[in-house]
N, C-alpha and C. Protein backbone atom coordinates (compact mmCIF):
# COMPACT_ATOMS: atom_id res chain seq x y z
N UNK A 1 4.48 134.37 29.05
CA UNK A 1 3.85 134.05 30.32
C UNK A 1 2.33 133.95 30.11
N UNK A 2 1.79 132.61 30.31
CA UNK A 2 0.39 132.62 30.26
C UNK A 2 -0.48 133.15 31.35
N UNK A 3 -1.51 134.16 30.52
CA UNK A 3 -2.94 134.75 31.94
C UNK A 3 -3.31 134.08 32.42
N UNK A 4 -3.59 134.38 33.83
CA UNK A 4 -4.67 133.61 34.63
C UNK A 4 -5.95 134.25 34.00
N UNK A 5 -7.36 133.47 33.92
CA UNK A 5 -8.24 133.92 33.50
C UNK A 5 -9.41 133.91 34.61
N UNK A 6 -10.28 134.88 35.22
CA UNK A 6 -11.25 134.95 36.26
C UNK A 6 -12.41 135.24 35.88
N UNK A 7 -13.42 134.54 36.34
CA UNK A 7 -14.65 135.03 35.82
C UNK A 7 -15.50 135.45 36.67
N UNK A 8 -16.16 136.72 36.46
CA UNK A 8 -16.71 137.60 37.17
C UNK A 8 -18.37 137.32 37.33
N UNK A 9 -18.66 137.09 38.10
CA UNK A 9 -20.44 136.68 38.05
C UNK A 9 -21.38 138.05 38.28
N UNK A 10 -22.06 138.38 37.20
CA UNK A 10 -23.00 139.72 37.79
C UNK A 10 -24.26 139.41 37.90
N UNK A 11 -24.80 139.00 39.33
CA UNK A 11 -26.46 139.62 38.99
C UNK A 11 -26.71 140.62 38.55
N UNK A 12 -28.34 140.69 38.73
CA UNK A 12 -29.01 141.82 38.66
C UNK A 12 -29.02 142.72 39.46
N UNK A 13 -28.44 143.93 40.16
CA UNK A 13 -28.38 144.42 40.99
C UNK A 13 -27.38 143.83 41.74
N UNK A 14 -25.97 144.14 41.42
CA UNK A 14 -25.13 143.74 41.98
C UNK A 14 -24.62 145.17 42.37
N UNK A 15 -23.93 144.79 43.26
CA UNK A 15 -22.87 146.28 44.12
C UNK A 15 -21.95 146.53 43.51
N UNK A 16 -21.84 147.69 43.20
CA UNK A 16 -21.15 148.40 41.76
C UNK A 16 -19.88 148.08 42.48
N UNK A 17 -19.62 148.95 43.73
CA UNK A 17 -17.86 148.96 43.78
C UNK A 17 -17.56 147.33 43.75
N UNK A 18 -18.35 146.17 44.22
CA UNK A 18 -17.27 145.09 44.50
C UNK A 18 -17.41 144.33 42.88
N UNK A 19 -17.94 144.89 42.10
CA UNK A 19 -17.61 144.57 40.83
C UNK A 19 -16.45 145.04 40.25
N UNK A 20 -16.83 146.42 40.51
CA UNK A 20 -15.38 147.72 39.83
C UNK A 20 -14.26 146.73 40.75
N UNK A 21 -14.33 146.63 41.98
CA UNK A 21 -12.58 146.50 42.28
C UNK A 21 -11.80 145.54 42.30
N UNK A 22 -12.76 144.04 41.80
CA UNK A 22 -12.10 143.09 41.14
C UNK A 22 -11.81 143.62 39.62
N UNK A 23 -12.34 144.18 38.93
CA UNK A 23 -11.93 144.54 37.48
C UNK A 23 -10.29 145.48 37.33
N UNK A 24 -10.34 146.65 38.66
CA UNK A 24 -9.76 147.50 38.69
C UNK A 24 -8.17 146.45 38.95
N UNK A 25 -8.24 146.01 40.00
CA UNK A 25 -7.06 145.24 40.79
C UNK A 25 -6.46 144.23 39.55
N UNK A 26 -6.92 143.55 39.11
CA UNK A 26 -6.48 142.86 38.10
C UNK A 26 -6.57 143.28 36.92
N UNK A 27 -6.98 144.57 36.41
CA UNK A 27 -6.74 145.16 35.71
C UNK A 27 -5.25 145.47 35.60
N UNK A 28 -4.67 146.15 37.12
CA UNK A 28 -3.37 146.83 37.05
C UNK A 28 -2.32 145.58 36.81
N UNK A 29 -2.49 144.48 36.57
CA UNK A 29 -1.46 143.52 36.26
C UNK A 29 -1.29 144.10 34.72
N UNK A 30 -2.05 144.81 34.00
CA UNK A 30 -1.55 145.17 33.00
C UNK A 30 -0.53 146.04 32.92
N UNK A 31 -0.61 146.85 34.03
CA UNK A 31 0.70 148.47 33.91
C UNK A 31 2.18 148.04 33.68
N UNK A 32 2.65 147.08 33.95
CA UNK A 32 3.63 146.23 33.51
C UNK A 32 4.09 145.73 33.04
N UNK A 33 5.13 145.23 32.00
CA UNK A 33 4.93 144.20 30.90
C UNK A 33 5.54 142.85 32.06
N UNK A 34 6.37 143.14 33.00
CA UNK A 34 7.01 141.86 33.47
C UNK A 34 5.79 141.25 34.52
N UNK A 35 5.29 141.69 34.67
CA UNK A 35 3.93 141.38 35.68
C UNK A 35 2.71 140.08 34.94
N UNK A 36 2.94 139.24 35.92
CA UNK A 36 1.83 138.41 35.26
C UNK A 36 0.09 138.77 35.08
N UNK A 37 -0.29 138.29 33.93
CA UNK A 37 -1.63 138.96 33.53
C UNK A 37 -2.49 138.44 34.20
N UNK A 38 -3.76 138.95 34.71
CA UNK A 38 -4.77 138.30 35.05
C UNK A 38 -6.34 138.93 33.97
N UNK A 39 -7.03 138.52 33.30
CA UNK A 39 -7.79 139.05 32.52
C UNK A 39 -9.30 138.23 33.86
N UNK A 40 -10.24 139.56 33.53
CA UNK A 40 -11.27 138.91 34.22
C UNK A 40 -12.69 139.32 33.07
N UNK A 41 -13.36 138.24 33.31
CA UNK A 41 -14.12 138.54 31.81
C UNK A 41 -15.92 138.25 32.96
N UNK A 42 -16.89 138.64 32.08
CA UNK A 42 -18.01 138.44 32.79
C UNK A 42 -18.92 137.43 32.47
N UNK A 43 -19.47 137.39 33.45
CA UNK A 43 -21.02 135.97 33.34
C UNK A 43 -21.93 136.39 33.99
N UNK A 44 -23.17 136.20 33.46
CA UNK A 44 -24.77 136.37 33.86
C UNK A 44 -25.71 135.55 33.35
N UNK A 45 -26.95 136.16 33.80
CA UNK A 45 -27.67 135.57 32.81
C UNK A 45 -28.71 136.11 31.85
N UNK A 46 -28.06 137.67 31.87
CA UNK A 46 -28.95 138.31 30.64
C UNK A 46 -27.26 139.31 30.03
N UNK A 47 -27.53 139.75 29.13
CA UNK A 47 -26.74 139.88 28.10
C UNK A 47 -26.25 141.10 28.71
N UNK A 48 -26.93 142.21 29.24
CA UNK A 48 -26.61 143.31 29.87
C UNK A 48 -27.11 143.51 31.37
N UNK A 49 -26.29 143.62 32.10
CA UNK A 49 -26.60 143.84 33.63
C UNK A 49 -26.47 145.11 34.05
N UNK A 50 -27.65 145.27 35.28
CA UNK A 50 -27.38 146.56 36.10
C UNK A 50 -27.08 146.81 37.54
N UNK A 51 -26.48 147.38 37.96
CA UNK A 51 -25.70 147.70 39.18
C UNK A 51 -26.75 148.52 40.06
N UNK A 52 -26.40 148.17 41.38
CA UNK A 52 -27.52 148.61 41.89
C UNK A 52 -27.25 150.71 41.84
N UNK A 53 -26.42 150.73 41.97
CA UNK A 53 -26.45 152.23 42.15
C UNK A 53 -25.97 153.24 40.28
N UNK A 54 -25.97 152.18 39.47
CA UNK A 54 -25.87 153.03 37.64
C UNK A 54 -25.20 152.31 36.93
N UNK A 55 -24.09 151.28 37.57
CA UNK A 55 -23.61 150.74 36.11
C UNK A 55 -24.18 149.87 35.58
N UNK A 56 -23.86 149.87 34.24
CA UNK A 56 -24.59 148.60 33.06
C UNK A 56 -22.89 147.79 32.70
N UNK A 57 -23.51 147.11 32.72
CA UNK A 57 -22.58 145.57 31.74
C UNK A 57 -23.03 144.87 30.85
N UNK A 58 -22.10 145.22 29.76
CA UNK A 58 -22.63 143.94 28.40
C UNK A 58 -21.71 142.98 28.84
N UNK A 59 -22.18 141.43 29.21
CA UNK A 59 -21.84 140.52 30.13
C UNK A 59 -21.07 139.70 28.59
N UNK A 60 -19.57 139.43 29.25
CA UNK A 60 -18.82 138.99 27.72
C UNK A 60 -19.33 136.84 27.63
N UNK A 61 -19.93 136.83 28.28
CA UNK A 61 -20.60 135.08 28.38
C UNK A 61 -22.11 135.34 29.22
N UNK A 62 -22.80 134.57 28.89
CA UNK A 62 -24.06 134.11 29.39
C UNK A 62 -23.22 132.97 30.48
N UNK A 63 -24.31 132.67 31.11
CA UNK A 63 -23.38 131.57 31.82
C UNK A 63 -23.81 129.89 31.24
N UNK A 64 -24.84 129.66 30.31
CA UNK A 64 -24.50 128.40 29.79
C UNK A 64 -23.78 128.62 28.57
N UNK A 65 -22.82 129.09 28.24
CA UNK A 65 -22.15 129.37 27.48
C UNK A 65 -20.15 129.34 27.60
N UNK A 66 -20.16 128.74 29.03
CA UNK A 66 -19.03 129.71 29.98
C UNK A 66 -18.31 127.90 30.20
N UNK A 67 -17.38 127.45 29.70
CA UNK A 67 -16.32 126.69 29.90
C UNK A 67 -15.64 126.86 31.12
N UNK A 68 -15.70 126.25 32.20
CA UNK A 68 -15.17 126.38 33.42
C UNK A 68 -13.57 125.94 33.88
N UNK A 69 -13.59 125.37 32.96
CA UNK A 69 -12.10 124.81 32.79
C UNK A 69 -11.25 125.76 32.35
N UNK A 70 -11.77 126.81 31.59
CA UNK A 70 -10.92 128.11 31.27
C UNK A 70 -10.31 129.43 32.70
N UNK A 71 -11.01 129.11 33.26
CA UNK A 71 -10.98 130.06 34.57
C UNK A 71 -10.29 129.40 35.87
N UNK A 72 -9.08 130.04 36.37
CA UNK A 72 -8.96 129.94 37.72
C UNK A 72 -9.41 130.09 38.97
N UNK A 73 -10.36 130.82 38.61
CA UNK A 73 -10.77 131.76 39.61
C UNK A 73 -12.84 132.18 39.53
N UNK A 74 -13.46 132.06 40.63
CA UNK A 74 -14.79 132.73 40.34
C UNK A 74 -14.95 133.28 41.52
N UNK A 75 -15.62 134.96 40.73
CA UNK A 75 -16.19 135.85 41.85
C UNK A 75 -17.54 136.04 41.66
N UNK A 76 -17.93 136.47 43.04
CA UNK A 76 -19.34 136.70 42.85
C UNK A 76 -19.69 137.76 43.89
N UNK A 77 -19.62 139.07 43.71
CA UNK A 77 -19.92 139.99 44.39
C UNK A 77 -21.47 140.30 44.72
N UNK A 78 -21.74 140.95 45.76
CA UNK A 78 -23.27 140.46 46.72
C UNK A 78 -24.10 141.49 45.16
N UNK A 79 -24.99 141.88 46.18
CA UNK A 79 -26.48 142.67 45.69
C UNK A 79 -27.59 143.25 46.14
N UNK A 80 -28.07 143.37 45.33
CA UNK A 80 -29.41 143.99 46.44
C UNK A 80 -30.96 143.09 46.19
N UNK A 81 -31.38 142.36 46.99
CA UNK A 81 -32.27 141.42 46.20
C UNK A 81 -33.53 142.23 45.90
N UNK A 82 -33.73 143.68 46.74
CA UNK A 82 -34.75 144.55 46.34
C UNK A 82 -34.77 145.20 44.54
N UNK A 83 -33.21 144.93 43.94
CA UNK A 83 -32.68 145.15 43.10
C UNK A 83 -32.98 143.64 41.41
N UNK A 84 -33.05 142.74 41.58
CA UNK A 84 -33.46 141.58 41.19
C UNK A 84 -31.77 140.28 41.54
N UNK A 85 -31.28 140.72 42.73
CA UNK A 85 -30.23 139.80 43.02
C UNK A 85 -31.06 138.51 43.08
N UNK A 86 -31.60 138.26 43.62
CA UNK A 86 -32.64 136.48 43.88
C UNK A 86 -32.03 135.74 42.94
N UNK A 87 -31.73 136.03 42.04
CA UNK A 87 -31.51 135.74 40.23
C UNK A 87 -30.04 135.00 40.75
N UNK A 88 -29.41 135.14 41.56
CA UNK A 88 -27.98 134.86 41.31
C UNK A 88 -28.12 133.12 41.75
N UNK A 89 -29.09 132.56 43.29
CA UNK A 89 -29.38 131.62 43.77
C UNK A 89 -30.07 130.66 42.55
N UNK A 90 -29.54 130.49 41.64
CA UNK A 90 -29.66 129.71 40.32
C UNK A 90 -28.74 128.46 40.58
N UNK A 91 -29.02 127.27 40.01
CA UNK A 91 -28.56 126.65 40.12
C UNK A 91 -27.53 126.58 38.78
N UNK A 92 -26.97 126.76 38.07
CA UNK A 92 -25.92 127.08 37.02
C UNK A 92 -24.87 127.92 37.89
N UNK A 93 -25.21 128.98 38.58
CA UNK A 93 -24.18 129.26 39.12
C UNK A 93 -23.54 128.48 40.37
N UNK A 94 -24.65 127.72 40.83
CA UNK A 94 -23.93 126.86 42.06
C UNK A 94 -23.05 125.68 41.61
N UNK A 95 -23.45 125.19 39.91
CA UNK A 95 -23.01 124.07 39.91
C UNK A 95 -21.39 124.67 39.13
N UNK A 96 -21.51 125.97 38.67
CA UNK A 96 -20.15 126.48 37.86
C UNK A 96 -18.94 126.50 39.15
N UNK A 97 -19.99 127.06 40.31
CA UNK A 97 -18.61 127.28 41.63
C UNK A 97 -18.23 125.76 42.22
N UNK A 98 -18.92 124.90 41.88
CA UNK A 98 -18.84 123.68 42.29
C UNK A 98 -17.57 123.47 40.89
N UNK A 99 -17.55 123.33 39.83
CA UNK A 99 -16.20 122.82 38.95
C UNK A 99 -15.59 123.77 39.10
N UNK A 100 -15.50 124.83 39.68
CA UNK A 100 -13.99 125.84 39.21
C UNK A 100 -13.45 125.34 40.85
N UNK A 101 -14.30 124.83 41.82
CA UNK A 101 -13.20 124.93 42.89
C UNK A 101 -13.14 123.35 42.87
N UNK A 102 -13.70 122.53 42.60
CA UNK A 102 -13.06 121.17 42.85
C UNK A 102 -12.08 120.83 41.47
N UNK A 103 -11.72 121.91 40.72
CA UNK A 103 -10.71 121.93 39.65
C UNK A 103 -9.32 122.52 40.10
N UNK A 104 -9.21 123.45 41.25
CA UNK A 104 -8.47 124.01 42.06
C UNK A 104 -8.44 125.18 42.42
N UNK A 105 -9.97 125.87 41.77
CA UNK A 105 -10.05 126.90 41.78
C UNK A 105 -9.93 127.74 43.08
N UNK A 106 -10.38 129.00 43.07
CA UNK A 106 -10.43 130.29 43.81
C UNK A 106 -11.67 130.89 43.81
N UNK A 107 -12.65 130.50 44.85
CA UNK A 107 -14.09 131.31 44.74
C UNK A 107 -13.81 132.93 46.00
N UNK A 108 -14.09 134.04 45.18
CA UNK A 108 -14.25 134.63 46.01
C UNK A 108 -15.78 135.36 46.22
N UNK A 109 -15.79 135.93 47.24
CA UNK A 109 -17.08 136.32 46.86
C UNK A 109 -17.18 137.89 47.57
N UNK A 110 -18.26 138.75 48.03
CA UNK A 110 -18.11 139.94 48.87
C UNK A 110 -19.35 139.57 49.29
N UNK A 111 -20.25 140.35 50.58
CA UNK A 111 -21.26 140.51 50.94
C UNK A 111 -22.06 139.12 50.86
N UNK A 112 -23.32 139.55 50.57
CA UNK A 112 -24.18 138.45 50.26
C UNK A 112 -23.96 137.95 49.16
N UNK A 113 -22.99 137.27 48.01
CA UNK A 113 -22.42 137.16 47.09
C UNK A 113 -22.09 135.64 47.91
N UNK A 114 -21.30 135.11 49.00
CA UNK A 114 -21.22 134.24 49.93
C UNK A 114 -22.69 133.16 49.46
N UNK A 115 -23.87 134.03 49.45
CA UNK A 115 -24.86 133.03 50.10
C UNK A 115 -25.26 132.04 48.87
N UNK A 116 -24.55 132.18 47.26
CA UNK A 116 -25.36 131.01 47.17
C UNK A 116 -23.94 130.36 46.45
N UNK A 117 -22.82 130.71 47.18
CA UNK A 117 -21.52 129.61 47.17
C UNK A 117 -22.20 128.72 48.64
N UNK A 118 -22.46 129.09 49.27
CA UNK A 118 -22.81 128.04 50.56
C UNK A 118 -24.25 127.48 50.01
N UNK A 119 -25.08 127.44 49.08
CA UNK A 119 -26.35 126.83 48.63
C UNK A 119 -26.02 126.12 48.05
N UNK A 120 -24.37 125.70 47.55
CA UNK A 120 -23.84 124.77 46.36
C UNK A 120 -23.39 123.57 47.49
N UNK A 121 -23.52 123.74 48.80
CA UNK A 121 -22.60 122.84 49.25
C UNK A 121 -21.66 123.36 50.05
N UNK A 122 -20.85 124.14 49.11
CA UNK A 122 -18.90 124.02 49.13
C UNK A 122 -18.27 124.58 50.61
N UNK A 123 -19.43 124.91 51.56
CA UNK A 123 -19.24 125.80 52.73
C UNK A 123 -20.01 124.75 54.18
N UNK A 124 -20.14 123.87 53.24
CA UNK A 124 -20.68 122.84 54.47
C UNK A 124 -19.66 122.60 55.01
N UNK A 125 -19.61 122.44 56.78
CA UNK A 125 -18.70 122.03 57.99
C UNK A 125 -17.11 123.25 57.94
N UNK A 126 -17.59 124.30 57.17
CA UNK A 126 -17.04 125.22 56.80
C UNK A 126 -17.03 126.94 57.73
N UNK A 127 -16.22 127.76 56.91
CA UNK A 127 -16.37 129.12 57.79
C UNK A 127 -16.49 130.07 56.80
N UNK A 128 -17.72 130.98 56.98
CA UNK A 128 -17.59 132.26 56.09
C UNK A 128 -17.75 133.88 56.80
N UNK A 129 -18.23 135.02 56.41
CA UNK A 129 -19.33 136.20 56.83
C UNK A 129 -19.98 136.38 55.67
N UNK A 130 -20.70 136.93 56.29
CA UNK A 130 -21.58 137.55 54.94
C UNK A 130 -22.22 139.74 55.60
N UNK A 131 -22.71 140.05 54.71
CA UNK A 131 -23.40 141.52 55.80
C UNK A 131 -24.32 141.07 56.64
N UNK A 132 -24.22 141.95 57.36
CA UNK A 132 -24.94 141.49 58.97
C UNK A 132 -26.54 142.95 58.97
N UNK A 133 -26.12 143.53 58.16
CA UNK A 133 -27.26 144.70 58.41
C UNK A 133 -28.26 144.68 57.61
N UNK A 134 -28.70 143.76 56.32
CA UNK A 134 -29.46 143.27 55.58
C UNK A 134 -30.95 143.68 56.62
N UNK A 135 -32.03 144.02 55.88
CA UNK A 135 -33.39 144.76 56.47
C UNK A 135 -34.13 143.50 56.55
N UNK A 136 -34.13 142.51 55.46
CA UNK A 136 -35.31 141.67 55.17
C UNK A 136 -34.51 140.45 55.30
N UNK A 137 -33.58 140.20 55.31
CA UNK A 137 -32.49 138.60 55.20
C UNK A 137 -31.36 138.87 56.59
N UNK A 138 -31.46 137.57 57.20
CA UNK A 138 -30.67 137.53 58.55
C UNK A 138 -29.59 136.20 57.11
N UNK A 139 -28.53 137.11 56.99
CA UNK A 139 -27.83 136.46 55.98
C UNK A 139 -26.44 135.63 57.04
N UNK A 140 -25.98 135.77 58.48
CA UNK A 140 -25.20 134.71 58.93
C UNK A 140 -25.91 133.80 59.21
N UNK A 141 -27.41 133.76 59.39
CA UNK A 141 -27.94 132.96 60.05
C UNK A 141 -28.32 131.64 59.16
N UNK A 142 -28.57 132.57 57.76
CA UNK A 142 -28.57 131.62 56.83
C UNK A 142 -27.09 130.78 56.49
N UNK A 143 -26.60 131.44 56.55
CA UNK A 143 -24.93 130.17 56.67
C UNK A 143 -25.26 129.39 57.47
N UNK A 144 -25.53 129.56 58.97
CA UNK A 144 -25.63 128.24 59.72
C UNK A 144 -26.57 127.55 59.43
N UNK A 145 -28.04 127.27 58.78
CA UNK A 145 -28.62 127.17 58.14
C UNK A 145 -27.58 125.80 57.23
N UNK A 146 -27.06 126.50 56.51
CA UNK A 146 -26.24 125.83 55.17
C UNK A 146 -25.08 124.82 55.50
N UNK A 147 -25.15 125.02 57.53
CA UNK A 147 -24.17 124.00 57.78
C UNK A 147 -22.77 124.80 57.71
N UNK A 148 -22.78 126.21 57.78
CA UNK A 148 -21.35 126.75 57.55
C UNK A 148 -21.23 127.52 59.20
N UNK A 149 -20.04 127.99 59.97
CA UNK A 149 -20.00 128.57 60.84
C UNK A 149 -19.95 130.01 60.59
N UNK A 150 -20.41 130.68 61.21
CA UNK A 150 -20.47 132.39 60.76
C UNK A 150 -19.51 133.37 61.22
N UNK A 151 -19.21 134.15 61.06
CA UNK A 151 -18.61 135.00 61.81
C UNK A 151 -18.69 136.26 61.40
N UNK A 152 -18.66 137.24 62.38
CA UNK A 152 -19.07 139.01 61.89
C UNK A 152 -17.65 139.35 61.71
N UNK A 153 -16.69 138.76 61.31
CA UNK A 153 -15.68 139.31 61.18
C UNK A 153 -15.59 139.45 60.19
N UNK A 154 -14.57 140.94 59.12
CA UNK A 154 -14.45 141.76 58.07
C UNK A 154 -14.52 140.36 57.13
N UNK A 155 -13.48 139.98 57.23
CA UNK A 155 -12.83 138.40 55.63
C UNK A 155 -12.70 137.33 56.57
N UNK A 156 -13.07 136.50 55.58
CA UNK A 156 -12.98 135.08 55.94
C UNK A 156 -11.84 134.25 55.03
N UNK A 157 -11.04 133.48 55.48
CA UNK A 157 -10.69 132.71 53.92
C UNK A 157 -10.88 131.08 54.40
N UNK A 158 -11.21 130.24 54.06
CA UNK A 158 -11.44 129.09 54.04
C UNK A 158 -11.51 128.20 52.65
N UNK A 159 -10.50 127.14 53.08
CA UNK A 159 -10.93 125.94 51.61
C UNK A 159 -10.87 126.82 50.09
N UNK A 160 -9.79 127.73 49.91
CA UNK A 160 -9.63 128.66 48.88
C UNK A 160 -11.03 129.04 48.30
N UNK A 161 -12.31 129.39 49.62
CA UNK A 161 -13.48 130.32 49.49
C UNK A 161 -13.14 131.44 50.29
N UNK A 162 -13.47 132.83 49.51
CA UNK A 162 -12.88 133.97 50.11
C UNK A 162 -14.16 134.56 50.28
N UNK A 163 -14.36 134.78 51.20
CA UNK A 163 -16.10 136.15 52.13
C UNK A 163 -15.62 137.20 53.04
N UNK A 164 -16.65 138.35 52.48
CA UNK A 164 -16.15 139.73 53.29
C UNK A 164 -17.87 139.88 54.08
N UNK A 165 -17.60 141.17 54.88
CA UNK A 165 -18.71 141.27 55.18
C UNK A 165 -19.42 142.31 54.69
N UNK A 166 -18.82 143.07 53.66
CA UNK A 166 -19.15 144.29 52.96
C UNK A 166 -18.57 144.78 51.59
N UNK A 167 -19.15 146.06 51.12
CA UNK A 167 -18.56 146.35 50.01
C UNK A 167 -17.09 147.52 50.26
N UNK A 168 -16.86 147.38 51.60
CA UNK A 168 -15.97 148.33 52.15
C UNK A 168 -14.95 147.58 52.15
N UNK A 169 -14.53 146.28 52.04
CA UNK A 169 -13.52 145.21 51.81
C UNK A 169 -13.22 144.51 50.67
N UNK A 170 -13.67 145.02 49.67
CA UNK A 170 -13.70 144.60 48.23
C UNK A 170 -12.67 144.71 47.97
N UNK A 171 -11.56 146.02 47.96
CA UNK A 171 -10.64 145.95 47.11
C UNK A 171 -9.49 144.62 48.11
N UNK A 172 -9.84 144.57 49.41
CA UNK A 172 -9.23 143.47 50.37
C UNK A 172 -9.18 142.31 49.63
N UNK A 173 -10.39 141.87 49.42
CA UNK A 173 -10.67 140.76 48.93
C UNK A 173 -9.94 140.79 47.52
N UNK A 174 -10.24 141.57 46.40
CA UNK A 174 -9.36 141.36 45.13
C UNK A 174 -8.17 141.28 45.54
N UNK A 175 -7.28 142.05 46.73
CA UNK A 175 -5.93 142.33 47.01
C UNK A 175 -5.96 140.36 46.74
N UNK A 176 -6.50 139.54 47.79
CA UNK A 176 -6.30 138.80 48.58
C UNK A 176 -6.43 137.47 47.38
N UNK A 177 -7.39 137.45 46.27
CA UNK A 177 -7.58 136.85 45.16
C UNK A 177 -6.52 136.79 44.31
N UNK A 178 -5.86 138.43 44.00
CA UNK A 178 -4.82 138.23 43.20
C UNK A 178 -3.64 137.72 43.61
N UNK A 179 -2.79 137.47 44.94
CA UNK A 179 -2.11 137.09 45.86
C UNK A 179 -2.08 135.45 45.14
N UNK A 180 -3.15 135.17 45.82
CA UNK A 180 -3.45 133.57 45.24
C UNK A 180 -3.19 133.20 43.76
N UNK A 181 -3.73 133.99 42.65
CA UNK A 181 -3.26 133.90 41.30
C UNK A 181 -1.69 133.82 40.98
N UNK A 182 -1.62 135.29 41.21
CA UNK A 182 0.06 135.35 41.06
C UNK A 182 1.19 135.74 41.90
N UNK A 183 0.95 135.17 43.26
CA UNK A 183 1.66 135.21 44.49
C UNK A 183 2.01 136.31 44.99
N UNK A 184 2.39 136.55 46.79
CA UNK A 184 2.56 137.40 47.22
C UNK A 184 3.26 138.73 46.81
N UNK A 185 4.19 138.40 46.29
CA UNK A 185 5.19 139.53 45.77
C UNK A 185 4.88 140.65 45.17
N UNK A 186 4.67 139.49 43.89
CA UNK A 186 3.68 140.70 42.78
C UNK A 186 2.36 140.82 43.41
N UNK A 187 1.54 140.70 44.26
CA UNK A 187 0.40 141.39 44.63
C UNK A 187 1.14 142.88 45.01
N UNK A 188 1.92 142.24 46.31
CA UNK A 188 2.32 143.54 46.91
C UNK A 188 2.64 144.90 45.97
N UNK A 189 3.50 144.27 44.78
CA UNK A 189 4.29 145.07 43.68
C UNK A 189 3.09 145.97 43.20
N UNK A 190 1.73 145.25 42.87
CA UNK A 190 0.61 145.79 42.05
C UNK A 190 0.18 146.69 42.99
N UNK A 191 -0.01 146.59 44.61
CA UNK A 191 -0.26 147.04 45.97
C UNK A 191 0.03 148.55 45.31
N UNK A 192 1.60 148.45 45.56
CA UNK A 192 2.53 149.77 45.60
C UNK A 192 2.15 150.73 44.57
N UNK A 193 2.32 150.20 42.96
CA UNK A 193 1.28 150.71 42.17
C UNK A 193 0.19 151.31 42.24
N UNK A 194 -0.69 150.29 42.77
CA UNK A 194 -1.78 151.18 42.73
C UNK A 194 -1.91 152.57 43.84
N UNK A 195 -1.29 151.94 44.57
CA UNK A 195 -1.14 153.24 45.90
C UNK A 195 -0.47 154.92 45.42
N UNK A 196 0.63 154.56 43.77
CA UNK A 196 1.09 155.54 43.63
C UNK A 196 2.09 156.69 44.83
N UNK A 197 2.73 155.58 45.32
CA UNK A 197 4.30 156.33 46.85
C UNK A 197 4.93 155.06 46.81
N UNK A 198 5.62 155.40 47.13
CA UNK A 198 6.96 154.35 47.69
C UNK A 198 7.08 154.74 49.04
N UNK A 199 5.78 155.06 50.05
CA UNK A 199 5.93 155.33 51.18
C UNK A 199 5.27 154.81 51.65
């Protein structure tokens, strides 16, 4: 059975959990042997990244380095731009989410992670959220801005682009990513797993 392969986008100051719980969730496709694999590997644009609240990543691709045709799937979890997130609104990453989804891909994103999948385009005449409590960035406003409709609601899914409005819906969103990879069933199956009850 061939892996789906996902590639994980880290700024600088990215939000630790919605990194961890795409890694974690598709991680557990491993606890299984009959379970289809999903491997998720990383992209940036410095060799080692930091999380806004302690973790480091040695990032397994730079991103001009990163074959898009290999990946089903791209995430891009928010940040803190007080943190050096700004870095993510690059144009390499707008033009990578631009071939993985007009290839058939799966963009998901969390938080402000949303805002520069909608700077590529791909959210024009479209629907997302993004966080609403941002100090220095009115971040729905910038969607409409981008031509996208907003909404303060938790997840969005549109045009196989997935947006939360926080890092409190992350593991939602991976639930909701891996679903799409390797269909309802086995999400649920991985669900149960990870929950540890059959209750």
């Amino acid at each position: 059975m061939a892996e789906k392969r996902v590639l994980l986008f880290l700024g600088e100051g990215f939000e630790d959990l919605e990194a961890v719980s795409i890694l974690s969730v598709c991680g557990w496709t491993e606890y299984r042997s009959h379970l289809e694999k999903v491997k998720v590997e990383t992209t940036g644009l410095h060799r080692e990244v930091h999380g806004r609240f302690g973790l480091r990543f040695a990032i397994d691709h730079l991103i001009d380095e990163v074959d898009p045709q290999d990946y089903a799937a791209l995430v891009v979890p928010g940040g803190f731009h007080s943190h050096g997130f700004d870095e993510a609104y690059c144009q390499p990453l707008r033009d990578l989410a631009k071939t993985i989804h007009r290839q058939g891909g799966i963009i998901a994103t969390m938080c402000v992670g949303i805002l520069p999948i909608a700077e590529s385009g791909l959210l024009e005449g479209g629907e997302a959220t993004s966080y609403a409590f941002s100090r220095s960035h009115d971040n729905l406003g910038r969607l409409r801005e981008l031509g996208c409709k907003s909404t303060s609601g938790p997840i969005v899914v549109w045009n196989r682009i997935i947006s939360c409005s926080g890092p409190a819906y992350s593991v939602d969103v991976a639930s909701l990513l891996l679903a799409s990879l390797v269909g309802m069933d086995e999400a649920k199956e991985i669900a149960l797993f990870m929950a540890g009850t059959s209750v």
